[in-house]
PDB file of N, CA and C in Angstrom:
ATOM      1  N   UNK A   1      29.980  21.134   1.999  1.00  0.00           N
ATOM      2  CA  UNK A   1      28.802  20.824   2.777  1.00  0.00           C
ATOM      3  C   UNK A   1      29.051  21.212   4.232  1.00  0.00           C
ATOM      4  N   UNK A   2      27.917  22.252   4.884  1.00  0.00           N
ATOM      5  CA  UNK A   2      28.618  22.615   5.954  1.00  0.00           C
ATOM      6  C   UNK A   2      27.019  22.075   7.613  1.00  0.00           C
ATOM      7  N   UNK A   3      26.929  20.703   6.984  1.00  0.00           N
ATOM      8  CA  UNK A   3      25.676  20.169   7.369  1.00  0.00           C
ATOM      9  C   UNK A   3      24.538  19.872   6.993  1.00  0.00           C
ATOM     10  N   UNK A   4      23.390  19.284   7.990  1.00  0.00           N
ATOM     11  CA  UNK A   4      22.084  19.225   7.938  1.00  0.00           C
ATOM     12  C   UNK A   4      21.610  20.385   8.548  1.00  0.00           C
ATOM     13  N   UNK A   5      21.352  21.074   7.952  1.00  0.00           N
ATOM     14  CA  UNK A   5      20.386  22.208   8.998  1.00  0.00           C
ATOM     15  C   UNK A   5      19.574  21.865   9.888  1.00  0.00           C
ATOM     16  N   UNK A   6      18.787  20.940   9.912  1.00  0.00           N
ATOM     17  CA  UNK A   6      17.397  19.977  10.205  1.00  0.00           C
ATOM     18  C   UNK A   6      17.716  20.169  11.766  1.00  0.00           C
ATOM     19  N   UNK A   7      19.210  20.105  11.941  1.00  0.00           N
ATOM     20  CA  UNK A   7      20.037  19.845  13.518  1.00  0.00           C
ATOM     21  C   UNK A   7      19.670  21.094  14.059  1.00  0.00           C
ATOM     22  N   UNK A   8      19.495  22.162  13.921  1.00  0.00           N
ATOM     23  CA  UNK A   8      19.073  23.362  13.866  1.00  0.00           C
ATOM     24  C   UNK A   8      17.814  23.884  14.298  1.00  0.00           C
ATOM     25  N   UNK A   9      16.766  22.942  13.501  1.00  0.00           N
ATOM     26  CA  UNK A   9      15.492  23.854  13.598  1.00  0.00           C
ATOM     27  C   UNK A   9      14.695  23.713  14.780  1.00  0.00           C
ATOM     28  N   UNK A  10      14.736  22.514  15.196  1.00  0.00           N
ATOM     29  CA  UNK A  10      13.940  22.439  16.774  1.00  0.00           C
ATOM     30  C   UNK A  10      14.273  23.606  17.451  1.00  0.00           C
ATOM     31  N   UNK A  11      15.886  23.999  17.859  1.00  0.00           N
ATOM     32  CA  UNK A  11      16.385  25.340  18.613  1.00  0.00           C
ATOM     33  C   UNK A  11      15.388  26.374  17.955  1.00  0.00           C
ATOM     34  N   UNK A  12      15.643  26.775  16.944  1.00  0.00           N
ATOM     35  CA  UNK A  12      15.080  27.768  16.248  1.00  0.00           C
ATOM     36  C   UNK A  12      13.481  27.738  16.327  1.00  0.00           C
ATOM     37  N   UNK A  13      12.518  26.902  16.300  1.00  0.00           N
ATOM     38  CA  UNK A  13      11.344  26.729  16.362  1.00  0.00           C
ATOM     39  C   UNK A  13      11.012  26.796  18.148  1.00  0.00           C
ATOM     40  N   UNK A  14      11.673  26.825  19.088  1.00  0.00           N
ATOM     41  CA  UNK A  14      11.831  26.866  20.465  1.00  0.00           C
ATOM     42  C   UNK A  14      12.727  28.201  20.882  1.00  0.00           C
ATOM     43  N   UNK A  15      13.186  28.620  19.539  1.00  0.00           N
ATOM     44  CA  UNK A  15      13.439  30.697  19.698  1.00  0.00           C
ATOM     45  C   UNK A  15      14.420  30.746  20.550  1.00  0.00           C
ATOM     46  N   UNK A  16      15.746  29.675  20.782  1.00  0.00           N
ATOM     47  CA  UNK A  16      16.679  29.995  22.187  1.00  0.00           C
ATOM     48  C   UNK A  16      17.718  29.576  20.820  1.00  0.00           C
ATOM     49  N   UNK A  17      18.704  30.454  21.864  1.00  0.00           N
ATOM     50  CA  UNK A  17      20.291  29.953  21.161  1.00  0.00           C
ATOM     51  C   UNK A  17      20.830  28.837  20.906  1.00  0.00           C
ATOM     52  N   UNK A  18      21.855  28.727  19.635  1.00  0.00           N
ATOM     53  CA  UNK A  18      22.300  27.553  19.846  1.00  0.00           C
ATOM     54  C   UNK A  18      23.589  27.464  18.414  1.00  0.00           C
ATOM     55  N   UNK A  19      24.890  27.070  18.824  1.00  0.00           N
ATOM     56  CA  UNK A  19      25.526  27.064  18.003  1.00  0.00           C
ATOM     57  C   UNK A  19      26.988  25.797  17.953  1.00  0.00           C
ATOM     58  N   UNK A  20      27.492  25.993  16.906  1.00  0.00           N
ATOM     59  CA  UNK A  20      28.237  24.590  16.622  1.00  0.00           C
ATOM     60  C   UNK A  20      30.007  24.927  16.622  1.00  0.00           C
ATOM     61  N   UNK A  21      30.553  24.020  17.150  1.00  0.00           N
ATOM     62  CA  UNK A  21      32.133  24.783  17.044  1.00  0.00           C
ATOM     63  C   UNK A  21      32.840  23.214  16.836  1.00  0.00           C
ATOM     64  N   UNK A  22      33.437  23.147  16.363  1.00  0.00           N
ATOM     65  CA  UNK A  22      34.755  22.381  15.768  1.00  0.00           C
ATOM     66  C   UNK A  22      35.547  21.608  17.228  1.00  0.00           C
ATOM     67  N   UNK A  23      35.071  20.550  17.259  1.00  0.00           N
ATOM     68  CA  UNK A  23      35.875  19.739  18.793  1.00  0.00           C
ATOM     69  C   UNK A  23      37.363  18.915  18.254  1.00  0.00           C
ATOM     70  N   UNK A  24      36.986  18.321  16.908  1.00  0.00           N
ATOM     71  CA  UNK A  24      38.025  17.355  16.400  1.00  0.00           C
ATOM     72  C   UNK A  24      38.334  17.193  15.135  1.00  0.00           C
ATOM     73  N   UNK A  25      39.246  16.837  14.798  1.00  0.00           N
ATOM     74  CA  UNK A  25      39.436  16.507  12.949  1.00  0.00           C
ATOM     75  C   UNK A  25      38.840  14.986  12.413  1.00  0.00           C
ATOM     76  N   UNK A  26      38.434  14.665  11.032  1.00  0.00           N
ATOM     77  CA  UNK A  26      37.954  13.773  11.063  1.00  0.00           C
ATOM     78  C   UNK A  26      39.308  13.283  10.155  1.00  0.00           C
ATOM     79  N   UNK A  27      39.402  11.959   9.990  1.00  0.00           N
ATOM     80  CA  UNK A  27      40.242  11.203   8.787  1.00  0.00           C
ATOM     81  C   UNK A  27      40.369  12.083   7.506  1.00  0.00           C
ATOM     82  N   UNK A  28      39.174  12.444   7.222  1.00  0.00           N
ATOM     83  CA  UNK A  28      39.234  13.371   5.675  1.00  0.00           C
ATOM     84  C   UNK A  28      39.586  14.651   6.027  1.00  0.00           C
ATOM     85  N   UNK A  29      39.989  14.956   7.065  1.00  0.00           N
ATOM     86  CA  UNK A  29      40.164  16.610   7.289  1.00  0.00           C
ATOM     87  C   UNK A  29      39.059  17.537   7.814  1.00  0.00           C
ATOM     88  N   UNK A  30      37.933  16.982   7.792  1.00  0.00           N
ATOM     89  CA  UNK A  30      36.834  17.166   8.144  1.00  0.00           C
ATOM     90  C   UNK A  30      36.299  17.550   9.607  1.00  0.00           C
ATOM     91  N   UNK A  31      35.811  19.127  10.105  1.00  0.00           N
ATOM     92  CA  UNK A  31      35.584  19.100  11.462  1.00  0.00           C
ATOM     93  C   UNK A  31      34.264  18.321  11.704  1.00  0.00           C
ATOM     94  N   UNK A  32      34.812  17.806  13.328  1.00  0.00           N
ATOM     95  CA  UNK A  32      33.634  17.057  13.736  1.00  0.00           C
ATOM     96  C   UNK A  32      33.304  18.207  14.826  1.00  0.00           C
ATOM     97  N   UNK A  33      32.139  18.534  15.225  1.00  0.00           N
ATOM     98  CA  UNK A  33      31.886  19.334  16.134  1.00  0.00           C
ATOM     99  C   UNK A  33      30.817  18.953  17.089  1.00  0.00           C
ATOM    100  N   UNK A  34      30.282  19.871  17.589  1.00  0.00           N
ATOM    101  CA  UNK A  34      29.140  19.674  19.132  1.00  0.00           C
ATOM    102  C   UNK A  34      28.339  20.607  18.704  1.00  0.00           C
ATOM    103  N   UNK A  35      27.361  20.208  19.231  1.00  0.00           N
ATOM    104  CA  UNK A  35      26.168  21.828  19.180  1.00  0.00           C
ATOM    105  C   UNK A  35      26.240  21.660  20.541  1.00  0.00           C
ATOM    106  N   UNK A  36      26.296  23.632  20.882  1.00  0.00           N
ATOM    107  CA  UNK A  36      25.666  23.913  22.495  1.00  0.00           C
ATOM    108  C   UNK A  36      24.235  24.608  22.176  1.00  0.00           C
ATOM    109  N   UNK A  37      23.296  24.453  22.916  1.00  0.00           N
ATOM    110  CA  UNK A  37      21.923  25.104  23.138  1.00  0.00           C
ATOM    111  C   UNK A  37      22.397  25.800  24.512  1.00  0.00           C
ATOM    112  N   UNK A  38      21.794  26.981  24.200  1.00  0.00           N
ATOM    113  CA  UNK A  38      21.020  27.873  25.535  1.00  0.00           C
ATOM    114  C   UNK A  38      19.887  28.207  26.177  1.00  0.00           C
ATOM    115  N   UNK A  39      19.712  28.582  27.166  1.00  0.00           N
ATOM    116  CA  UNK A  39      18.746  29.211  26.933  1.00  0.00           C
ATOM    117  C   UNK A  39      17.903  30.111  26.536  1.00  0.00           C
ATOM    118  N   UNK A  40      16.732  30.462  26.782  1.00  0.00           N
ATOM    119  CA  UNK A  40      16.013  31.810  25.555  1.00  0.00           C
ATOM    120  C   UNK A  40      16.653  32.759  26.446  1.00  0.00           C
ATOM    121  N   UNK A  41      17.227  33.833  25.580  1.00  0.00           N
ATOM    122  CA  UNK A  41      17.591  35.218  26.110  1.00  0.00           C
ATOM    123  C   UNK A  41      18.700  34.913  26.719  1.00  0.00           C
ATOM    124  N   UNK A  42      19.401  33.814  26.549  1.00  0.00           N
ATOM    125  CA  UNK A  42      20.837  33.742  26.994  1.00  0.00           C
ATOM    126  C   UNK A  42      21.803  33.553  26.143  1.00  0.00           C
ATOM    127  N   UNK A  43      21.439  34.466  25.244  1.00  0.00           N
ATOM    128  CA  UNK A  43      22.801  34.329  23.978  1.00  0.00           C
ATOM    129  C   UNK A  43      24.498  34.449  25.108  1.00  0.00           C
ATOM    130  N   UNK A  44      24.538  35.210  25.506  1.00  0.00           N
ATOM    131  CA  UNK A  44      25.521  35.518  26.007  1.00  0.00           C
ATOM    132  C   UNK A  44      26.096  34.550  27.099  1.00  0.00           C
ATOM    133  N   UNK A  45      25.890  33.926  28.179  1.00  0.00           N
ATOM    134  CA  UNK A  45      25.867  32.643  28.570  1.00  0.00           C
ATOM    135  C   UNK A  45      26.344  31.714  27.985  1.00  0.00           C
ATOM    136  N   UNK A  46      25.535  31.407  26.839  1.00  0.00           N
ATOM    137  CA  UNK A  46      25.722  30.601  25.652  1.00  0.00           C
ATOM    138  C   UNK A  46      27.359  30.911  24.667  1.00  0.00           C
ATOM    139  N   UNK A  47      27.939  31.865  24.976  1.00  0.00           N
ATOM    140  CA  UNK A  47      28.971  32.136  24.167  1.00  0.00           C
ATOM    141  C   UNK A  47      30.184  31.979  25.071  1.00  0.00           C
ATOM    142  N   UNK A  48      29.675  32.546  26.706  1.00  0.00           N
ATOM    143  CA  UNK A  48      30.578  32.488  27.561  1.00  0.00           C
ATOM    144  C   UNK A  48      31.307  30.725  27.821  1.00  0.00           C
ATOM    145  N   UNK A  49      29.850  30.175  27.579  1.00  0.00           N
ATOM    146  CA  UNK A  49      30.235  28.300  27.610  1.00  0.00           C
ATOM    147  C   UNK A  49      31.267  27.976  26.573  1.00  0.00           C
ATOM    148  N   UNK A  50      30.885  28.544  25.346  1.00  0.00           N
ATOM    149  CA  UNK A  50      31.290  27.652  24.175  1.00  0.00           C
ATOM    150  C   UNK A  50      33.059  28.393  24.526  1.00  0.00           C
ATOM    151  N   UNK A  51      33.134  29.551  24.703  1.00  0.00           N
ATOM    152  CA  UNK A  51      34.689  30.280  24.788  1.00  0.00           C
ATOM    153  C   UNK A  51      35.161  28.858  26.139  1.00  0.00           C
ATOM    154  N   UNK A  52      34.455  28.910  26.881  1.00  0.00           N
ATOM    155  CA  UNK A  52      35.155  28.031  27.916  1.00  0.00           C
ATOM    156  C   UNK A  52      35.979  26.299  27.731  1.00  0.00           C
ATOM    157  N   UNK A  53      34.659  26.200  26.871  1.00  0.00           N
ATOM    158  CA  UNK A  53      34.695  24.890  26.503  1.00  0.00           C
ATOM    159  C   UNK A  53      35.966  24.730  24.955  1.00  0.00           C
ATOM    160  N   UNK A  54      35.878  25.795  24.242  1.00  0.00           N
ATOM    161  CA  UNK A  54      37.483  25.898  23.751  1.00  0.00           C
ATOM    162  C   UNK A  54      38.474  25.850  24.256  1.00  0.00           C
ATOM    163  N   UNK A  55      38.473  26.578  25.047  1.00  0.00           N
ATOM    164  CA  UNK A  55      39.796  27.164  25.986  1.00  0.00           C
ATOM    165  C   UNK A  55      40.392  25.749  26.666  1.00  0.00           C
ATOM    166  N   UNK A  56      39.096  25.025  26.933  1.00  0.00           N
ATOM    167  CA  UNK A  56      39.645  23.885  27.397  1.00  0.00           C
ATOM    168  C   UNK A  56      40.227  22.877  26.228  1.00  0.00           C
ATOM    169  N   UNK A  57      39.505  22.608  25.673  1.00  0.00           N
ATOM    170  CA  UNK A  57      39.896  21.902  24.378  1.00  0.00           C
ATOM    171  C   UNK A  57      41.626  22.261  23.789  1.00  0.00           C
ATOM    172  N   UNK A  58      41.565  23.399  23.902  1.00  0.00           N
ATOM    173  CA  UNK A  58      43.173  24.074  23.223  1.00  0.00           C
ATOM    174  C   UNK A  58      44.210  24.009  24.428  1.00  0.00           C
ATOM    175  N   UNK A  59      43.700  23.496  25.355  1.00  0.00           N
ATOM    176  CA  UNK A  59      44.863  23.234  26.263  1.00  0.00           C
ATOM    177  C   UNK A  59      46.004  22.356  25.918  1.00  0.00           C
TER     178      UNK A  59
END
């Protein structure tokens, strides 16, 4: 099971970016993650955050 999509569709029905990355492990092994949203036409922005926001995380 790799979610609810449902988490998804508002972004998508509002046509701007938006994606999910892995912050923590759960008890079962299980990633817990974050969604980032962007803005429309800022895919790229949006990727530059999420790389950042790893980078920090893997420190």
């Amino acid at each position: 099971n790799t979610g609810d999509p449902s988490f998804c569709t508002i972004w998508t029905f509002c046509g701007v970016p938006a994606l999910n990355i892995p912050v923590f492990q759960g008890e079962n092994g299980m990633p817990i993650g974050t969604q980032l949203v962007g803005a429309k036409n800022d895919d790229a922005r949006l990727l530059r955050t999420a790389n950042w926001l790893l980078s920090k995380l893997n420190d």
